[in-house]
N, C-alpha and C. Protein backbone atom coordinates (compact mmCIF):
# COMPACT_ATOMS: atom_id res chain seq x y z
N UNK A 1 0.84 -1.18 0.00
CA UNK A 1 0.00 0.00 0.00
C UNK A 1 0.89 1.23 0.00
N UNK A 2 0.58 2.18 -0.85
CA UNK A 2 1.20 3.15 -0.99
C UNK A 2 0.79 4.45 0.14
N UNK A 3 1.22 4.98 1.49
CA UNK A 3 0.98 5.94 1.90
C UNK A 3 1.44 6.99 1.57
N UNK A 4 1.51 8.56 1.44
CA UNK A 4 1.90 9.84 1.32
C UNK A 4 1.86 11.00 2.31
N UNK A 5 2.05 12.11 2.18
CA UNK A 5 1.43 12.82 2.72
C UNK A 5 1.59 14.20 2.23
N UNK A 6 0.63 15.22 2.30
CA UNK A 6 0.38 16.05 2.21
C UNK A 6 1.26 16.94 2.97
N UNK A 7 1.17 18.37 2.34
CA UNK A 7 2.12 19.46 2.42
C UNK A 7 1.77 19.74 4.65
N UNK A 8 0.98 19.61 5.35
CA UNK A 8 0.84 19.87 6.44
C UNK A 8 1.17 18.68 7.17
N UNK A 9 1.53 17.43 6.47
CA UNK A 9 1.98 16.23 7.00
C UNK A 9 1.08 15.76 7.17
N UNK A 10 -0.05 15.78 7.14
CA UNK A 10 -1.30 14.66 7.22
C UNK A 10 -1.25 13.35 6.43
N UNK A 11 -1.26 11.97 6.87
CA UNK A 11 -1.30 10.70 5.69
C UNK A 11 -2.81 10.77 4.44
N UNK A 12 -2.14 10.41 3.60
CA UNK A 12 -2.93 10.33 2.28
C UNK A 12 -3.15 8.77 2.18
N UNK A 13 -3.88 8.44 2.13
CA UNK A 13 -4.13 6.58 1.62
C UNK A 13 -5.39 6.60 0.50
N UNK A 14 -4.94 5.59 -0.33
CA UNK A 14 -5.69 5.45 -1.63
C UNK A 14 -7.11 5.07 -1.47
N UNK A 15 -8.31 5.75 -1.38
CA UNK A 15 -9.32 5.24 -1.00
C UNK A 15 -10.10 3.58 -1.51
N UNK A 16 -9.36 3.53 -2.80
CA UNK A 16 -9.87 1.94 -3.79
C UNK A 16 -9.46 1.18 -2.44
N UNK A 17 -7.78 1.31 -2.28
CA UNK A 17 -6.73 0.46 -1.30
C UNK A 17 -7.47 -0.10 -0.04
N UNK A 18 -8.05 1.46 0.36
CA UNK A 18 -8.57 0.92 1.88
C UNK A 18 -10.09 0.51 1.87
N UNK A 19 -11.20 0.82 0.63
CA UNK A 19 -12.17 -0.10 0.50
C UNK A 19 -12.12 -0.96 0.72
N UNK A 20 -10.82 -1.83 -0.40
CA UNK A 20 -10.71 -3.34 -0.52
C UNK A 20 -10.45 -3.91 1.22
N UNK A 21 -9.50 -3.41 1.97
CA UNK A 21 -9.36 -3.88 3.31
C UNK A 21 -10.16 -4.12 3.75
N UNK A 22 -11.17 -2.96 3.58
CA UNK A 22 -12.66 -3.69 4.30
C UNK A 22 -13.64 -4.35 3.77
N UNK A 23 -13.07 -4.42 2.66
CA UNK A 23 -14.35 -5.61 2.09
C UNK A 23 -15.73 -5.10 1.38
N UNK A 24 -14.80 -3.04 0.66
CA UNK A 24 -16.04 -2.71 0.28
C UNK A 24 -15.52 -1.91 -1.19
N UNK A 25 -16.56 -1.95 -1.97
CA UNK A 25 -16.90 -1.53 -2.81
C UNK A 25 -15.87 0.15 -2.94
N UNK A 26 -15.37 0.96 -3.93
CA UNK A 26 -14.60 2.04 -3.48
C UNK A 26 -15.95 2.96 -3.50
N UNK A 27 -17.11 2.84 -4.04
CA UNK A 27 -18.18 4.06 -4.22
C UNK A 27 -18.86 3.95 -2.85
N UNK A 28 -18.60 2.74 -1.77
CA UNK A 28 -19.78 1.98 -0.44
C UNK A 28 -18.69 3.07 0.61
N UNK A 29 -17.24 2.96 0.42
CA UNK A 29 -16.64 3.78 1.15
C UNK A 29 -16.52 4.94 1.36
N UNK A 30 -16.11 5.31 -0.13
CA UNK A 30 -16.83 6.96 -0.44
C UNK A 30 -17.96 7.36 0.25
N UNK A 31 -19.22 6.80 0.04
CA UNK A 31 -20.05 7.15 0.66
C UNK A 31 -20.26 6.92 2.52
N UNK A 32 -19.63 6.11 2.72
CA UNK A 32 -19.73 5.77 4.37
C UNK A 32 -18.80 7.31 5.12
N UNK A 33 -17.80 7.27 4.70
CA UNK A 33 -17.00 8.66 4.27
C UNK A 33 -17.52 9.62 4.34
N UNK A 34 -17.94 10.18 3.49
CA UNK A 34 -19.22 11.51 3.94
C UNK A 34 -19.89 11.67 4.64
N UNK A 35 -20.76 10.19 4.70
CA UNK A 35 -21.32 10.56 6.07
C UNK A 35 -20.92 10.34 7.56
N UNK A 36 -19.61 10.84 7.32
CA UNK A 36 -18.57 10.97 8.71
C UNK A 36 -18.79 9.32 9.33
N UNK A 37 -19.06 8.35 8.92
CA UNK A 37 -18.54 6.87 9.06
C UNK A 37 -17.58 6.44 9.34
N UNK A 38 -16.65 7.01 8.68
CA UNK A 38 -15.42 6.06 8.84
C UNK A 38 -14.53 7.70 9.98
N UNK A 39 -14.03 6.70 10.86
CA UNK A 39 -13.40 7.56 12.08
C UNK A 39 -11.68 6.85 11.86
N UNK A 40 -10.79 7.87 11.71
CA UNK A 40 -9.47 7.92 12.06
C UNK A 40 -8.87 8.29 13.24
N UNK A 41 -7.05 7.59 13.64
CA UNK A 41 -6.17 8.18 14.41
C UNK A 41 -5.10 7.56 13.92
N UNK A 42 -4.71 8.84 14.46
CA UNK A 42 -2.50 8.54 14.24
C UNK A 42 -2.08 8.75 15.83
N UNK A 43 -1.34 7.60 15.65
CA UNK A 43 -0.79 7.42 16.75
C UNK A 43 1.13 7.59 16.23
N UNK A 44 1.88 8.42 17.20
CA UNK A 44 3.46 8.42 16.94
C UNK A 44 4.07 7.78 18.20
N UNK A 45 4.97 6.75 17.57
CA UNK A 45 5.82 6.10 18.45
C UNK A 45 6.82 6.79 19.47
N UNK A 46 6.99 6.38 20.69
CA UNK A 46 7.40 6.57 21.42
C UNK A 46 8.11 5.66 21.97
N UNK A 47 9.87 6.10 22.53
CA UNK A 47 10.56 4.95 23.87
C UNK A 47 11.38 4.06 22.16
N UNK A 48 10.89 2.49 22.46
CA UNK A 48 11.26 1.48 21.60
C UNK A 48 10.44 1.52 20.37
N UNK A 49 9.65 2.24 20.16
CA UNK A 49 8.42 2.62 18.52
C UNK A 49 9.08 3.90 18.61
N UNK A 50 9.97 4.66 18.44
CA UNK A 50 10.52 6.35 17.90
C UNK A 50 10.54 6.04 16.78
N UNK A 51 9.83 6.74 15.91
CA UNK A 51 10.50 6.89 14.59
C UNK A 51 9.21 5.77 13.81
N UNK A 52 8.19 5.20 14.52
CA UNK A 52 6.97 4.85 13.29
C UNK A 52 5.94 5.63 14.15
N UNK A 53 4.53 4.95 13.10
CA UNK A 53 3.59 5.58 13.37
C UNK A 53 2.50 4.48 12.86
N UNK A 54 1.21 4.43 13.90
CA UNK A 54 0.30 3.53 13.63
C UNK A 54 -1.18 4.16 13.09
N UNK A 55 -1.54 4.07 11.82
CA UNK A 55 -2.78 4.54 11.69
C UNK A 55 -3.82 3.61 11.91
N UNK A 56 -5.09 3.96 12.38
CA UNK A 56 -6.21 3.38 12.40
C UNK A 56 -7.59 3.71 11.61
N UNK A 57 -8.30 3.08 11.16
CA UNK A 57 -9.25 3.57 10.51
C UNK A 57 -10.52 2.55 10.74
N UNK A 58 -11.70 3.02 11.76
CA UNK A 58 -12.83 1.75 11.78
C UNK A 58 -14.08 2.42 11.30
N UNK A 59 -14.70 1.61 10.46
CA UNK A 59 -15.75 1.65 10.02
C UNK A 59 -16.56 0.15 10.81
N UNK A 60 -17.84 0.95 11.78
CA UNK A 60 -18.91 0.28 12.52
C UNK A 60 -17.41 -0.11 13.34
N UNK A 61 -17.80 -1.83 13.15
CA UNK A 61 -17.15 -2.56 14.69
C UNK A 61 -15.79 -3.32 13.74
N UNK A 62 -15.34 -2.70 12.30
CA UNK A 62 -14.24 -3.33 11.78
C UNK A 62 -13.61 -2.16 11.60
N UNK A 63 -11.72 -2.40 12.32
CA UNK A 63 -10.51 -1.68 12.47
C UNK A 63 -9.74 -2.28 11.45
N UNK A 64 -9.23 -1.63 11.05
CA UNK A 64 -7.89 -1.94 9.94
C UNK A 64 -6.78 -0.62 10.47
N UNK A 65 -5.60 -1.65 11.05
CA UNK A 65 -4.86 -0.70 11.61
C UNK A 65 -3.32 -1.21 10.48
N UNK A 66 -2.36 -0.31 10.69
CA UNK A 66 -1.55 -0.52 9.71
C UNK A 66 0.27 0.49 10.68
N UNK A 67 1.06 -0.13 10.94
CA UNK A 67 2.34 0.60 11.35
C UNK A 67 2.98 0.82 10.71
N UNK A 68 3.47 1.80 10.66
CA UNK A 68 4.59 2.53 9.42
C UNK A 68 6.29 2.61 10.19
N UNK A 69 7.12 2.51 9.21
CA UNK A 69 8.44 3.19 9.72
C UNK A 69 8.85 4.74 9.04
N UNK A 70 10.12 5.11 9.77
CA UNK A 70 10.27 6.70 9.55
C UNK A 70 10.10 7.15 8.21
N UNK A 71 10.09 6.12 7.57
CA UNK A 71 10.16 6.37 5.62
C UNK A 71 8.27 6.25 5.23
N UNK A 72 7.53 6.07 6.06
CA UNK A 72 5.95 6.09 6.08
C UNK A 72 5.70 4.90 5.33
N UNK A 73 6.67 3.41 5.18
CA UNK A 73 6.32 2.38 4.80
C UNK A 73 5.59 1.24 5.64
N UNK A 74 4.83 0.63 5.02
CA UNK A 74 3.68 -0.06 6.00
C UNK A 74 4.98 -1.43 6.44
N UNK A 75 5.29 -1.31 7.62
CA UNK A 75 5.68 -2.42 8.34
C UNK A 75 5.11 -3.66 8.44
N UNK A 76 3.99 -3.54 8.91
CA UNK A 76 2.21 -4.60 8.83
C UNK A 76 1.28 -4.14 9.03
N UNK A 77 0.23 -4.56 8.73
CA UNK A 77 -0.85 -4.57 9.17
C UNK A 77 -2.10 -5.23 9.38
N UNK A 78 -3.41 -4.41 9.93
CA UNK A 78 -4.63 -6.22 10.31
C UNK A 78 -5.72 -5.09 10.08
N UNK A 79 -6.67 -6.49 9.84
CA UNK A 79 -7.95 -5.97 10.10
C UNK A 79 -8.55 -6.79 11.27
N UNK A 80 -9.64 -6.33 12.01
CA UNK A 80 -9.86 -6.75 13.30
C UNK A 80 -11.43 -6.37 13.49
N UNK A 81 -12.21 -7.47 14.35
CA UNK A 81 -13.64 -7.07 14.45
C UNK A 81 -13.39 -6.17 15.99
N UNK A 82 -14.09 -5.38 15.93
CA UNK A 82 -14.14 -4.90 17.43
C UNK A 82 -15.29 -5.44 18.33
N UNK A 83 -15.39 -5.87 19.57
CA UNK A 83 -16.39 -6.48 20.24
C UNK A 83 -17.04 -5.36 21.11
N UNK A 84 -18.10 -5.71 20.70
CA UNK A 84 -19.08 -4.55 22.24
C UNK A 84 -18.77 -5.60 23.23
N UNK A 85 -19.42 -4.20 24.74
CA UNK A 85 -18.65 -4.18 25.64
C UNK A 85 -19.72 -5.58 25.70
N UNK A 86 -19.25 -6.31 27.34
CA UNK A 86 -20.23 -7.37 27.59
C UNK A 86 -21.60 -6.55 28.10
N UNK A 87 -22.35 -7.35 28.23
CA UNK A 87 -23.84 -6.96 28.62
C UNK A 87 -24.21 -7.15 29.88
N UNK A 88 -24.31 -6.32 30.91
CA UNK A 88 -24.18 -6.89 32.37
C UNK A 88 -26.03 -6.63 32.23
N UNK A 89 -26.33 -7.66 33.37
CA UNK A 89 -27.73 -8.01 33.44
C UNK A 89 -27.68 -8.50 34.79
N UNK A 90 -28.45 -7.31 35.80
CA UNK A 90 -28.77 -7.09 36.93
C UNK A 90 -30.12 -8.24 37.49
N UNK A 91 -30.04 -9.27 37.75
CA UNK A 91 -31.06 -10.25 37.99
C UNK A 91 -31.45 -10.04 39.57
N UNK A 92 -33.14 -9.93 39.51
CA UNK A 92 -33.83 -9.62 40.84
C UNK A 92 -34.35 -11.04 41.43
N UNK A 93 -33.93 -11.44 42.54
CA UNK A 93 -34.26 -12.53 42.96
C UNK A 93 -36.04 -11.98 43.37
């Protein structure tokens, strides 16, 4: 995957690229996209991680996270379901 970035340093990622991660269509993302759906973070390494950086990107309860080194090349990355919390259920004797 090709990352970039823009003149203020913000990451650029290919929107087709990160459809396919999730298993969608590039026009299903686009649109999830607009309507402020899909939520980002950058995280910068610190200590023994100086010098990468981990982006995240989840749409609903699926994360596709991806670590970079100082050259903004993808080291690895996953996709991952996220679990709601458990369901606590207060039972009245």
């Amino acid at each position: 995957m090709q990352i970039e970035r823009d003149g203020k340093g913000d990451f650029i990622l290919d929107p087709a690229e990160i459809a396919r991660r999730f298993g969608l269509a590039p026009q299903d993302f686009r649109r999830q996209q607009a309507q402020g759906l899909v939520k980002s973070t950058v995280e910068v390494g610190e200590g023994e991680d100086a010098g990468t950086s981990r982006l995240s990107l989840r749409i609903g309860n699926r994360i596709w996270r991806a670590v970079l080194d100082g050259d903004d090349r993808v080291i690895r990355e996953e996709l991952n379901i996220a679990r709601g919390a458990p369901v606590r259920r207060d039972h009245k004797a």
